[in-house]
N, C-alpha and C. Protein backbone atom coordinates (compact mmCIF):
# COMPACT_ATOMS: atom_id res chain seq x y z
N UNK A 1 1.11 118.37 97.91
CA UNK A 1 1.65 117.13 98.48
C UNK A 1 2.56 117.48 99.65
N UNK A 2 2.24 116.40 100.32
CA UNK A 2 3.34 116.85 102.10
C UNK A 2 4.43 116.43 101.52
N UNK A 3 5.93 117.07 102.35
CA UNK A 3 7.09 116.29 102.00
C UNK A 3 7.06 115.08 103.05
N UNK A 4 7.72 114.11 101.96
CA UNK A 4 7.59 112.83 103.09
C UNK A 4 7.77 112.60 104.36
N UNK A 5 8.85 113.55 105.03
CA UNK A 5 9.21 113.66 106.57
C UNK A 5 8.62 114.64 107.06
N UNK A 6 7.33 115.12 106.61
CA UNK A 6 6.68 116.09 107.25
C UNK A 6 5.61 115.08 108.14
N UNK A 7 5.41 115.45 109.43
CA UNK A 7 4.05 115.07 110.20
C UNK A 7 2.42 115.93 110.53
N UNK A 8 1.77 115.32 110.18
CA UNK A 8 0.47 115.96 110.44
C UNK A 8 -0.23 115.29 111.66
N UNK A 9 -1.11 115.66 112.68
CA UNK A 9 -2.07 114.79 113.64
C UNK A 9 -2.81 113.58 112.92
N UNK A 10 -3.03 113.62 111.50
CA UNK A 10 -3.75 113.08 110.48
C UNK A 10 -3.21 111.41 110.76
N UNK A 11 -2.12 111.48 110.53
CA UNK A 11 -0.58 110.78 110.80
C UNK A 11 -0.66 109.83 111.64
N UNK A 12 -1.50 108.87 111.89
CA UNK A 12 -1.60 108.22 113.38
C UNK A 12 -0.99 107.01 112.97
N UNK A 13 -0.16 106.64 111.78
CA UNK A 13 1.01 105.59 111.57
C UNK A 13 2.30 105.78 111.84
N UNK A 14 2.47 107.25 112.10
CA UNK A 14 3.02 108.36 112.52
C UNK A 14 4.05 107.94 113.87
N UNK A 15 2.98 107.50 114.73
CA UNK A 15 3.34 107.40 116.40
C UNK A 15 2.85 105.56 116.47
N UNK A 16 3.74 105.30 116.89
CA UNK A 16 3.47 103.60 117.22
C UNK A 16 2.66 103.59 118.41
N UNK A 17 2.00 102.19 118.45
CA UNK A 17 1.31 101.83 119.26
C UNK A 17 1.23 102.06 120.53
N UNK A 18 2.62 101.59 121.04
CA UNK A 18 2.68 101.99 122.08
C UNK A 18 2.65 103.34 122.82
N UNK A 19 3.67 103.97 121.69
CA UNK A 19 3.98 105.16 122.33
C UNK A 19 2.99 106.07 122.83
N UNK A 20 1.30 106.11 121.53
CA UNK A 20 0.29 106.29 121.52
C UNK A 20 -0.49 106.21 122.97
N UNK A 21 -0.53 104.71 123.32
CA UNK A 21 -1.18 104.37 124.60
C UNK A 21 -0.48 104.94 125.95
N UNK A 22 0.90 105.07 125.41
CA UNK A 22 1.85 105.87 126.85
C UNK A 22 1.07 107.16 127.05
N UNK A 23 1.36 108.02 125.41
CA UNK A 23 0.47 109.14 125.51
C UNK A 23 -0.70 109.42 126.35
N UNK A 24 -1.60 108.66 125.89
CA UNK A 24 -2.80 108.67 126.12
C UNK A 24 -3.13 108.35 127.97
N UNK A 25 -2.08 107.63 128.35
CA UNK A 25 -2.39 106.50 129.60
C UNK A 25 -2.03 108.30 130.50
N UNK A 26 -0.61 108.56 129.92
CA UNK A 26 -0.10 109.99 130.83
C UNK A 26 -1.45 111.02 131.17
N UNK A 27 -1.71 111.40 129.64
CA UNK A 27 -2.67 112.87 129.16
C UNK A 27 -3.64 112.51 130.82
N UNK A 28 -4.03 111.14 130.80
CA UNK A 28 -5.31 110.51 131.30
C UNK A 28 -5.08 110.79 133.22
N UNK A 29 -4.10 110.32 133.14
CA UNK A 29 -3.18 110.39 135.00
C UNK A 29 -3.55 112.50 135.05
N UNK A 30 -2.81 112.75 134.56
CA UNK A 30 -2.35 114.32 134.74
C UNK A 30 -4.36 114.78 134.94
N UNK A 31 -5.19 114.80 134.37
CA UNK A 31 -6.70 114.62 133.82
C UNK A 31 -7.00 114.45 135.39
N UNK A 32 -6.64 113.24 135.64
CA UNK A 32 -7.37 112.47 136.67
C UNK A 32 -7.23 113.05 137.97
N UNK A 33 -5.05 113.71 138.01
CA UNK A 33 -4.84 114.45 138.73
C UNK A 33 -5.31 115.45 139.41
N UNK A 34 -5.75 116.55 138.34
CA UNK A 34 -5.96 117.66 138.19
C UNK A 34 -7.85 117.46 138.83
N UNK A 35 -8.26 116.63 138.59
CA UNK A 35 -10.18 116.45 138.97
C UNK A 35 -10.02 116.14 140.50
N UNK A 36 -8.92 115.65 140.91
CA UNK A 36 -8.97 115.37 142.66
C UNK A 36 -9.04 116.08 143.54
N UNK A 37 -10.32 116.13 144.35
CA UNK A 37 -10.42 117.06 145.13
C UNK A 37 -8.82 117.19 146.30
N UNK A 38 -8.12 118.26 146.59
CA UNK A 38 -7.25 118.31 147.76
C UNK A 38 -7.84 118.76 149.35
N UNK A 39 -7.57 118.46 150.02
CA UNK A 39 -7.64 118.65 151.00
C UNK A 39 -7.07 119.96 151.74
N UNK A 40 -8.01 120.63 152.24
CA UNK A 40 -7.38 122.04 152.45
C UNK A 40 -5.91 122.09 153.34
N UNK A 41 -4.91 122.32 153.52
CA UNK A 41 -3.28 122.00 154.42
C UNK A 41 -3.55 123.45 155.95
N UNK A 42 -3.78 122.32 156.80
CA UNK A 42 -4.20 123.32 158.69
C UNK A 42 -2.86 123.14 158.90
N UNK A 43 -2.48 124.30 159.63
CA UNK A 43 -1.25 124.16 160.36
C UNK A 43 -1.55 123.42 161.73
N UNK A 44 -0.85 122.69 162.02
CA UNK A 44 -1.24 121.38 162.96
C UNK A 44 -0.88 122.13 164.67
N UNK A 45 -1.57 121.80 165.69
CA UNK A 45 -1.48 122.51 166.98
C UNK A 45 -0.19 122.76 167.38
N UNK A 46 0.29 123.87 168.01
CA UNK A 46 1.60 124.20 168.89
C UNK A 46 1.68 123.15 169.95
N UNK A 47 0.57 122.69 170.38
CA UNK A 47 0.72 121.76 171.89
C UNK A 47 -0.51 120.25 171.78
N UNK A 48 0.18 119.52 171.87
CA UNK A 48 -0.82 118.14 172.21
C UNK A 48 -1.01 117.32 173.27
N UNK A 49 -1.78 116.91 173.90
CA UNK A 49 -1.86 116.18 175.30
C UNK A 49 -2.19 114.62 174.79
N UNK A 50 -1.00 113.80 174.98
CA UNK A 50 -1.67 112.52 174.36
C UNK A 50 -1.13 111.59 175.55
N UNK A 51 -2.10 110.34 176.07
CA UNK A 51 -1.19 109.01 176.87
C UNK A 51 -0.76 110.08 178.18
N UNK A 52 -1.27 110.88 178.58
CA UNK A 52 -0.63 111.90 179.28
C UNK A 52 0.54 112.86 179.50
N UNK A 53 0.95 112.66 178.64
CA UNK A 53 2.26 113.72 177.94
C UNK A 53 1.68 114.71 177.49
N UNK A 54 2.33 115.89 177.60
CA UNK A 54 2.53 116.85 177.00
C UNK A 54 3.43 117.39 175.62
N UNK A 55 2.71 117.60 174.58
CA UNK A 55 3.87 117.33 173.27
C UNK A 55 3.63 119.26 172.63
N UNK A 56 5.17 119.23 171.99
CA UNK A 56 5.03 120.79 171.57
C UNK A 56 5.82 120.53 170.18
N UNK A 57 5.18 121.16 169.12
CA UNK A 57 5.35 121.11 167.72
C UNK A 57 6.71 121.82 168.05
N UNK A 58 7.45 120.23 166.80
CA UNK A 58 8.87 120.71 166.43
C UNK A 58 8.76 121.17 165.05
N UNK A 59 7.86 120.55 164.18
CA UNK A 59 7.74 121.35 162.82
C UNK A 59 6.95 120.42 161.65
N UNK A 60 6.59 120.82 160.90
CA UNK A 60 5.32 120.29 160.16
C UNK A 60 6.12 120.23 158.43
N UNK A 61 5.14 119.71 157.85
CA UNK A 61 4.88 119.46 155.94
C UNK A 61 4.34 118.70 155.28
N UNK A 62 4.62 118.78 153.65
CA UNK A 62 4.31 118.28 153.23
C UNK A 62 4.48 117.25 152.28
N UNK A 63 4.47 115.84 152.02
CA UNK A 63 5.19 114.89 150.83
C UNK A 63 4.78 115.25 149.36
N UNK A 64 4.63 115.58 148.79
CA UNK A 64 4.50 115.25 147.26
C UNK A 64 5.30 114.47 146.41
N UNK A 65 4.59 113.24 145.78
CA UNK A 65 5.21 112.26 145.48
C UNK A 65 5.29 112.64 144.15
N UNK A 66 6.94 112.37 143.37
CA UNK A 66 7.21 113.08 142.01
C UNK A 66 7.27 114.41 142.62
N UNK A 67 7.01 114.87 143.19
CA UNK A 67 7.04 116.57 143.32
C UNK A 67 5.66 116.88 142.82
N UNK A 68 4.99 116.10 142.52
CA UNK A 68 3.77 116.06 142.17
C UNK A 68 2.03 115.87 142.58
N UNK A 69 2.34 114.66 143.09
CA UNK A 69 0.61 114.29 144.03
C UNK A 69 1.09 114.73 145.45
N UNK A 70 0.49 115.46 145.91
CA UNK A 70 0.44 115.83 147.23
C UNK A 70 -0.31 114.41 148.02
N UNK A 71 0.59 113.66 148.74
CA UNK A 71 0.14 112.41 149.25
C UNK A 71 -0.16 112.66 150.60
N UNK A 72 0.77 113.65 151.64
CA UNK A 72 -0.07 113.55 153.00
C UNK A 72 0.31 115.10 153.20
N UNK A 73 0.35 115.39 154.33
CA UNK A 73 1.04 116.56 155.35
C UNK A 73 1.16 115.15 156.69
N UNK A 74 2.27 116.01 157.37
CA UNK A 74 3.10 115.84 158.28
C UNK A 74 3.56 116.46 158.86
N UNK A 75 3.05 116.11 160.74
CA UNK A 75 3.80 116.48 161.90
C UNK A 75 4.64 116.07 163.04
N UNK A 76 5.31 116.39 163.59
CA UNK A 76 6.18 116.22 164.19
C UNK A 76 6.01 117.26 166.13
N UNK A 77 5.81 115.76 166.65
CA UNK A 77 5.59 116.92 168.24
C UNK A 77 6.98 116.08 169.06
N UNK A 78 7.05 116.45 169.92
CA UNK A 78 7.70 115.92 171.18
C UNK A 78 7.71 116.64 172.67
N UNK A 79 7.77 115.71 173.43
CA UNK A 79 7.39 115.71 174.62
C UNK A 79 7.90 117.11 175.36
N UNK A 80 7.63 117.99 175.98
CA UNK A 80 7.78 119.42 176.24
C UNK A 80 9.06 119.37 176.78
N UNK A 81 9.63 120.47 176.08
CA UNK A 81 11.29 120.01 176.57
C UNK A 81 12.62 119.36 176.51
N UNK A 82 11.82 118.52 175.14
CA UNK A 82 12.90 117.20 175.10
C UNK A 82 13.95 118.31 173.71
N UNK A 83 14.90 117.87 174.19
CA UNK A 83 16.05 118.54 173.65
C UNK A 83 16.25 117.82 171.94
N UNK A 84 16.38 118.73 171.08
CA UNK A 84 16.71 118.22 169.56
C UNK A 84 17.41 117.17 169.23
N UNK A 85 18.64 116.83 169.85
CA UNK A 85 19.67 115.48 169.80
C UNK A 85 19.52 114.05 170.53
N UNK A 86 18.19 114.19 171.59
CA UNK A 86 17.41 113.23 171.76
C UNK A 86 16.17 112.35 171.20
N UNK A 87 15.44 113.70 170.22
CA UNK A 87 14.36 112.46 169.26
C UNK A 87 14.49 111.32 169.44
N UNK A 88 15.47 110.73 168.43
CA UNK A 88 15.42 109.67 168.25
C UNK A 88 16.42 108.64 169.39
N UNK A 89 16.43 109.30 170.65
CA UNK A 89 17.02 108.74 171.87
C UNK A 89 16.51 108.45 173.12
N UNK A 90 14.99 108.27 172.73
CA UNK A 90 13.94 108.04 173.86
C UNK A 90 13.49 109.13 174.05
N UNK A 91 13.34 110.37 173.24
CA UNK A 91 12.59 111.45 174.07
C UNK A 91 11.12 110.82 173.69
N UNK A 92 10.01 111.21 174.00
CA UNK A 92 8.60 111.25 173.36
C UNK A 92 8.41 112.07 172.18
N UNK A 93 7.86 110.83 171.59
CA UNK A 93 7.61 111.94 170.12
C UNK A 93 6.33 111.27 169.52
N UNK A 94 5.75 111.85 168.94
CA UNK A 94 4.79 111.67 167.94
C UNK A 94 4.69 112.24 166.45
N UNK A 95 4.13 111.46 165.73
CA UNK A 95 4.22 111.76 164.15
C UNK A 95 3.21 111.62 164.05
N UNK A 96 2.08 112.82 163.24
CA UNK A 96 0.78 112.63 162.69
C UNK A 96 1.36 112.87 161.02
N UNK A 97 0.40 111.93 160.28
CA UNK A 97 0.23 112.05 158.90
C UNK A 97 -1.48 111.92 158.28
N UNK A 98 -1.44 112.83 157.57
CA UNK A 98 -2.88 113.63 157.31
C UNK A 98 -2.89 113.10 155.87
N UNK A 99 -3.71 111.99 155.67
CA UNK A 99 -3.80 112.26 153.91
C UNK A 99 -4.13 112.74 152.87
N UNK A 100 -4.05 113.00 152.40
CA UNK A 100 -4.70 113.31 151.08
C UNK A 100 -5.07 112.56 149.49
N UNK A 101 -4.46 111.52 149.69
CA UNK A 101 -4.82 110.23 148.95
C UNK A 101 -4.76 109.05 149.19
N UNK A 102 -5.44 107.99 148.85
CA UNK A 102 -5.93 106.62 149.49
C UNK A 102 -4.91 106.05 149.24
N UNK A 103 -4.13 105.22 150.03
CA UNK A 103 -3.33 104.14 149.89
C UNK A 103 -3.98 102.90 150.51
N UNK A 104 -3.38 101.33 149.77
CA UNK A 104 -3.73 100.40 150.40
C UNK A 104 -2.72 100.30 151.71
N UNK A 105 -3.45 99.22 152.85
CA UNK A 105 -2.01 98.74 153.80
C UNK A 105 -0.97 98.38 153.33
N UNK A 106 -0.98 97.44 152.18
CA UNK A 106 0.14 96.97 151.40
C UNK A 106 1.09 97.94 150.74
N UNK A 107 0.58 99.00 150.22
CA UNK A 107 1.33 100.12 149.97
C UNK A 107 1.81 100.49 150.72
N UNK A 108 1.60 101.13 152.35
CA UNK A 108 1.77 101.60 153.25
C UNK A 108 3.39 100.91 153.63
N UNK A 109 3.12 99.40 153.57
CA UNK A 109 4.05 98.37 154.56
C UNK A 109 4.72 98.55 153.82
N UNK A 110 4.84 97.82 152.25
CA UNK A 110 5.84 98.14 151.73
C UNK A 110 7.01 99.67 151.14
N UNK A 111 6.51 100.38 151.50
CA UNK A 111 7.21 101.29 151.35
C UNK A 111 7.91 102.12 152.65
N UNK A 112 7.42 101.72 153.24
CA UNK A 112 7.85 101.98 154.85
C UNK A 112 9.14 100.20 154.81
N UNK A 113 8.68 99.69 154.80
CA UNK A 113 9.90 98.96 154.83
C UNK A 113 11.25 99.05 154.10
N UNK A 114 11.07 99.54 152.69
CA UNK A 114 12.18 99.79 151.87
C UNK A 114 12.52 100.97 152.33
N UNK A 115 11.87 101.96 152.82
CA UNK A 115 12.87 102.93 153.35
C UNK A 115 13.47 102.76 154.88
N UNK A 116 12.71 101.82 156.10
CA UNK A 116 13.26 101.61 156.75
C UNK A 116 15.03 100.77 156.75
N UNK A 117 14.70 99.66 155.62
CA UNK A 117 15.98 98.87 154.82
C UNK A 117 17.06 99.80 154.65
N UNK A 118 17.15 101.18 154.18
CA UNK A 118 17.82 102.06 153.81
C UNK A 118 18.54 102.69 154.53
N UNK A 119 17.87 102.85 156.36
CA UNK A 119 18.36 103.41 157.06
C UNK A 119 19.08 103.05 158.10
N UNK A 120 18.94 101.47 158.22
CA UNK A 120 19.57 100.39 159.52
C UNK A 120 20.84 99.57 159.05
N UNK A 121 21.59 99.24 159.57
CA UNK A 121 22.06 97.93 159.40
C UNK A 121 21.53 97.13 158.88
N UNK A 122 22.02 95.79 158.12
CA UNK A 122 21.59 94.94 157.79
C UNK A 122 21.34 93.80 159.44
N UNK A 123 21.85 94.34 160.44
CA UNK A 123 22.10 93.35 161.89
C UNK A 123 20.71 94.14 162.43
N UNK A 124 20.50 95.13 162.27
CA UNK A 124 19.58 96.12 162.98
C UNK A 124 18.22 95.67 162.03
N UNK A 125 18.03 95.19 160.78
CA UNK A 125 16.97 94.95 160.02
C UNK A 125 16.28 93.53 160.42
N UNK A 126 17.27 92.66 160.63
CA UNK A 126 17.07 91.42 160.87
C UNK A 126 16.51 91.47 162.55
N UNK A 127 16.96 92.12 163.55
CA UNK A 127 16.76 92.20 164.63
C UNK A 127 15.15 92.56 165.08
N UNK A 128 14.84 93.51 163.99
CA UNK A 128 13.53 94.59 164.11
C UNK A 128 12.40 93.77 163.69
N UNK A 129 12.76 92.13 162.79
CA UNK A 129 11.83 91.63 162.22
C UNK A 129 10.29 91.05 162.89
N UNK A 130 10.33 90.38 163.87
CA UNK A 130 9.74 90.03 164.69
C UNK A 130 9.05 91.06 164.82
N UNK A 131 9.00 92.10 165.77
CA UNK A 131 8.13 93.49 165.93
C UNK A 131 7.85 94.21 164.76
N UNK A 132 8.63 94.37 163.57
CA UNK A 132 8.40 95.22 162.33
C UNK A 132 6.87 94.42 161.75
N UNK A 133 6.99 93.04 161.64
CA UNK A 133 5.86 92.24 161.20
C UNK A 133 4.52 92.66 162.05
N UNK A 134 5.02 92.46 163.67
CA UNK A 134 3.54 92.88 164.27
C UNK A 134 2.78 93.94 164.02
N UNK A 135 3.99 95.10 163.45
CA UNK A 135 3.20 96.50 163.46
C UNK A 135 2.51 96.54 161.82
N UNK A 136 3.74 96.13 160.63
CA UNK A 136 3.11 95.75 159.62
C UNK A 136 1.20 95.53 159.41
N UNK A 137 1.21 94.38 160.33
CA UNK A 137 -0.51 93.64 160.31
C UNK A 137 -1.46 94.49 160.66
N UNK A 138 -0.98 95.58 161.50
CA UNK A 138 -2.10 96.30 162.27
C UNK A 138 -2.49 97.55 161.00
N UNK A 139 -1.54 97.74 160.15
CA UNK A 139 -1.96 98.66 159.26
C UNK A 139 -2.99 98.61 158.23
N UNK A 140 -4.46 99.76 158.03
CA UNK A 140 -5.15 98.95 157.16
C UNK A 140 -4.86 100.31 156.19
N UNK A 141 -5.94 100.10 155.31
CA UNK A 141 -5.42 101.30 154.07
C UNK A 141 -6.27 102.22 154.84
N UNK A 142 -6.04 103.58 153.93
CA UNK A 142 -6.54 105.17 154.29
C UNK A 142 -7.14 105.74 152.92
N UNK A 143 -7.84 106.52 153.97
CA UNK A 143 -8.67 107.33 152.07
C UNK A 143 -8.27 108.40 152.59
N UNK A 144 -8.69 109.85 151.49
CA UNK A 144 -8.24 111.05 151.87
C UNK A 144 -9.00 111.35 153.42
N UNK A 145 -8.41 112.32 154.16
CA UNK A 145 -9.23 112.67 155.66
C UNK A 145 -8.16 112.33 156.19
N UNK A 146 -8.13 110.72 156.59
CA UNK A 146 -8.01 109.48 157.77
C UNK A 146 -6.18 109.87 158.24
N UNK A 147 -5.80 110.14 159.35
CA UNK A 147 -4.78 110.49 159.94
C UNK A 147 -4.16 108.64 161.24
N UNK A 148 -3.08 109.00 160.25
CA UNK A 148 -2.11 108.04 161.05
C UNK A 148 -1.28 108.60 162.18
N UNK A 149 -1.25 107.88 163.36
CA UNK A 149 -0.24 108.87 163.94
C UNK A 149 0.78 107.23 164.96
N UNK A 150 1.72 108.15 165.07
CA UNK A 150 2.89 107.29 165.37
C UNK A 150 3.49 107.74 167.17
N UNK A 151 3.02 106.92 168.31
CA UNK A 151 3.13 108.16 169.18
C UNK A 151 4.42 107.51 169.92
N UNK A 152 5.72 107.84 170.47
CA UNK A 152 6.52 106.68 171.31
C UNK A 152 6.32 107.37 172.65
N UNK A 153 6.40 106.57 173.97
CA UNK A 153 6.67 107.14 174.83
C UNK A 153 7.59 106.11 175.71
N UNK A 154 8.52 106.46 176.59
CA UNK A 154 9.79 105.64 177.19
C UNK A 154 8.97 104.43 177.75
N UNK A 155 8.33 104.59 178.89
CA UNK A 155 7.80 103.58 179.61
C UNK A 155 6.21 102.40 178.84
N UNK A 156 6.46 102.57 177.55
CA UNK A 156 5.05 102.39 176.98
C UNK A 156 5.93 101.55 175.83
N UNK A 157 6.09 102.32 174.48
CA UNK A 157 6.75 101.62 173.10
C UNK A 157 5.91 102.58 172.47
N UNK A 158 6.36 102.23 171.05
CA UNK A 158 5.68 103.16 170.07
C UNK A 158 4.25 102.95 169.90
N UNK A 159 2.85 103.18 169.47
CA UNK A 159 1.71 103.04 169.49
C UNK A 159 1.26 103.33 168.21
N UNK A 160 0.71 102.98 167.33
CA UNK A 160 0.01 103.53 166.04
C UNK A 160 -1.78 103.37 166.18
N UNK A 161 -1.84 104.84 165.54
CA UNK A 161 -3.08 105.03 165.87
C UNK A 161 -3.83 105.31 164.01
N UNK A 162 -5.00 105.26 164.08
CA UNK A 162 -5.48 105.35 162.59
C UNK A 162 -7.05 106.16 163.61
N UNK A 163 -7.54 107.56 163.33
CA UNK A 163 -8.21 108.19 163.58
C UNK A 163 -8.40 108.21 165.33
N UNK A 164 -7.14 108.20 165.61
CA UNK A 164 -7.62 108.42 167.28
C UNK A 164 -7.25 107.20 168.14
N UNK A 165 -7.72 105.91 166.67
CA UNK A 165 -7.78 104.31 167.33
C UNK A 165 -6.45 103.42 167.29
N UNK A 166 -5.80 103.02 168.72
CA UNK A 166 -5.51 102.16 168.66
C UNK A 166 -5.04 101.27 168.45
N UNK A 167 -4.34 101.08 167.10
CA UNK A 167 -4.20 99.48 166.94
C UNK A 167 -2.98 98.92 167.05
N UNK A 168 -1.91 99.14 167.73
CA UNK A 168 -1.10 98.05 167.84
C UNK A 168 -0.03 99.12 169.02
N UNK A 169 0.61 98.76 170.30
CA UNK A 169 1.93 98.97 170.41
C UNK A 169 3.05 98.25 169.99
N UNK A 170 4.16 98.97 170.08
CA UNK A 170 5.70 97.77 169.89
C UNK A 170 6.46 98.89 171.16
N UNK A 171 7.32 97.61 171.63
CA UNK A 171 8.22 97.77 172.64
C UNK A 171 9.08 98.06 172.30
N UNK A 172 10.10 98.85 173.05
CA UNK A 172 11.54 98.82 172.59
C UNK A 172 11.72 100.88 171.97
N UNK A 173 13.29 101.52 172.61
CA UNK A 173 13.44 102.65 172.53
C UNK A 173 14.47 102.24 171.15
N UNK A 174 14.94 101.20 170.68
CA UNK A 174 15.65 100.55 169.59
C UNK A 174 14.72 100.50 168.32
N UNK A 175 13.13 100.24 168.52
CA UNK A 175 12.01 99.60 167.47
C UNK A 175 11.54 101.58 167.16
N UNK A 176 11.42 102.29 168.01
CA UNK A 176 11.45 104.01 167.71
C UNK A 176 12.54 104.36 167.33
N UNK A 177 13.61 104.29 167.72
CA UNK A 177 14.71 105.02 166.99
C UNK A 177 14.87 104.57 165.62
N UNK A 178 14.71 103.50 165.38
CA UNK A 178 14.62 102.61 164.16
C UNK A 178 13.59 103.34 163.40
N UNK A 179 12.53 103.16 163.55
CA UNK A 179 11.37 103.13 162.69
C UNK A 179 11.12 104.65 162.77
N UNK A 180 10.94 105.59 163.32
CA UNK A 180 11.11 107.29 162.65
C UNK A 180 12.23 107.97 162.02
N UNK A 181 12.97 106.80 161.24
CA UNK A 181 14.15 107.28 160.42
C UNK A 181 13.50 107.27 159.12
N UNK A 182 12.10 106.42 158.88
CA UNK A 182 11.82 106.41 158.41
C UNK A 182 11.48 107.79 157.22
N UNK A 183 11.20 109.04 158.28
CA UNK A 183 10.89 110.27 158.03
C UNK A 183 12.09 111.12 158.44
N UNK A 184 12.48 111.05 159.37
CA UNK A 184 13.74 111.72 159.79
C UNK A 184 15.44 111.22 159.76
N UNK A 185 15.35 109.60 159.22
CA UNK A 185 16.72 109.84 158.98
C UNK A 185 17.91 110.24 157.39
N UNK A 186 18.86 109.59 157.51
CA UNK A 186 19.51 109.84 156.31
C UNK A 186 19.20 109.67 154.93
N UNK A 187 18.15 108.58 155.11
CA UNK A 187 17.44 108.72 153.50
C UNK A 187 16.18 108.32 153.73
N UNK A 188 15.65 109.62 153.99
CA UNK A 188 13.90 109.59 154.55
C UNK A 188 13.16 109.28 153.16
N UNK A 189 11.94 109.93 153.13
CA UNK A 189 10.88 109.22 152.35
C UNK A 189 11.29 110.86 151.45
N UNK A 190 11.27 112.02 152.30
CA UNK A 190 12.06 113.37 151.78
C UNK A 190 12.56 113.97 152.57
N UNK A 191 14.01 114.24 151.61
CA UNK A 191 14.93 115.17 152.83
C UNK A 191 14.17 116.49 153.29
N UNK A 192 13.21 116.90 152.15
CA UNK A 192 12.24 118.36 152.40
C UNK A 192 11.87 118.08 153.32
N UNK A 193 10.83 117.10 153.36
CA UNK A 193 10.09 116.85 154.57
C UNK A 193 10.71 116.73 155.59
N UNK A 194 11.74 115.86 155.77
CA UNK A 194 12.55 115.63 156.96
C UNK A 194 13.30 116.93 157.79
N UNK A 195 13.59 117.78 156.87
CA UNK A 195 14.02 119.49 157.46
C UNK A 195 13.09 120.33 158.08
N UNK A 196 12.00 120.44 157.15
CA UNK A 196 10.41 121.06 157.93
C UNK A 196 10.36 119.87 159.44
N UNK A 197 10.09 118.93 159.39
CA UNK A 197 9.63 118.51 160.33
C UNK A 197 10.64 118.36 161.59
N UNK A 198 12.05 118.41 161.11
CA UNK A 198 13.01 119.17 162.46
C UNK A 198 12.68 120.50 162.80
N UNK A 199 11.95 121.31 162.06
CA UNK A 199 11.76 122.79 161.97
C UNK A 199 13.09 123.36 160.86
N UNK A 200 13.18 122.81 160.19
CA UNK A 200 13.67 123.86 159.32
C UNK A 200 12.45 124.21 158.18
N UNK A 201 13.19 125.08 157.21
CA UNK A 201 12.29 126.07 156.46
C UNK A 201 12.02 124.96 155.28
């Protein structure tokens, strides 16, 4: 005979319902994890010619969300020359993000907005709304491959591109400084990321 506070696998009155299905829902994620193909990680070019600029890698990485799903890689160029304390002061810059797992647009917007929320004023949030919405719409979802890129240049506005294409500018050296804090400011999406992609280690 078992002693009464002994457990066996046998035991499945053992573990409540729920806890069971938590089990099971986790075992199933980690499973599902582990079967996903990744995407091999290129170190992204020293030099880019985009809109006619000239751009030179400030520094690259990678997100893993949880520390866990590897969700994109990420780069970081700017315009040849432009000095470190200008980024986000009108130099030219561009941000490529490489995925590695599908998000919807809606995912995309909303989480780019709550971290943009994080990094502005509440006067600076309200201000950005108007243009934050236009750029919002132009976003559609991504599967693994498909590269977003974020390009600003002074005389132009920021530009978002989804494989090369297109789809939306916004005006304003206020709507860039704003919106690549997203990744680079005080409470980015990751401070990791945000150090690699200044060039730190």
């Amino acid at each position: 005979m078992k002693p009464p506070n002994s457990w066996h696998p046998s035991d499945r009155r053992a573990v409540s319902g729920p806890a069971r299905q938590l089990r099971g829902w986790l075992m199933g994620l980690l499973l599902l994890l582990a079967s996903l193909p990744a995407l091999a990680a290129l170190a992204p070019p020293t030099a880019i010619e985009e809109d006619g600029i000239r751009f030179e890698l400030i520094g690259h990485g990678a997100f893993r969300w949880k520390r866990l799903v590897h969700a994109y890689d990420a780069s970081l160029h700017a315009g040849v020359g432009s000095k470190r304390e200008a980024l986000l002061a009108g130099a030219p810059l561009r941000l490529e993000i490489l995925y590695h797992r599908g998000f919807s647009a809606a995912a995309i917007v909303s989480g780019g907005n709550a971290l943009l929320k994080r990094n502005v004023t509440a006067e600076t949030w309200e201000f950005l709304q108007p243009r934050l919405a236009q750029l919002n719409r132009a976003y559609l979802e991504v599967k693994p491959g498909d590269r977003y890129t974020l390009t600003y240049l002074p005389d132009k506005g920021t530009t978002l591109r989804l494989n090369g294409k297109a789809l939306m500018t916004i005006e304003g050296v206020d709507f860039a400084a704003a919106y690549f804090q997203i990744w680079l400011g005080k409470e980015p999406i990751s401070p990791l990321l945000r150090d690699q992609l200044l060039g730190g280690k």
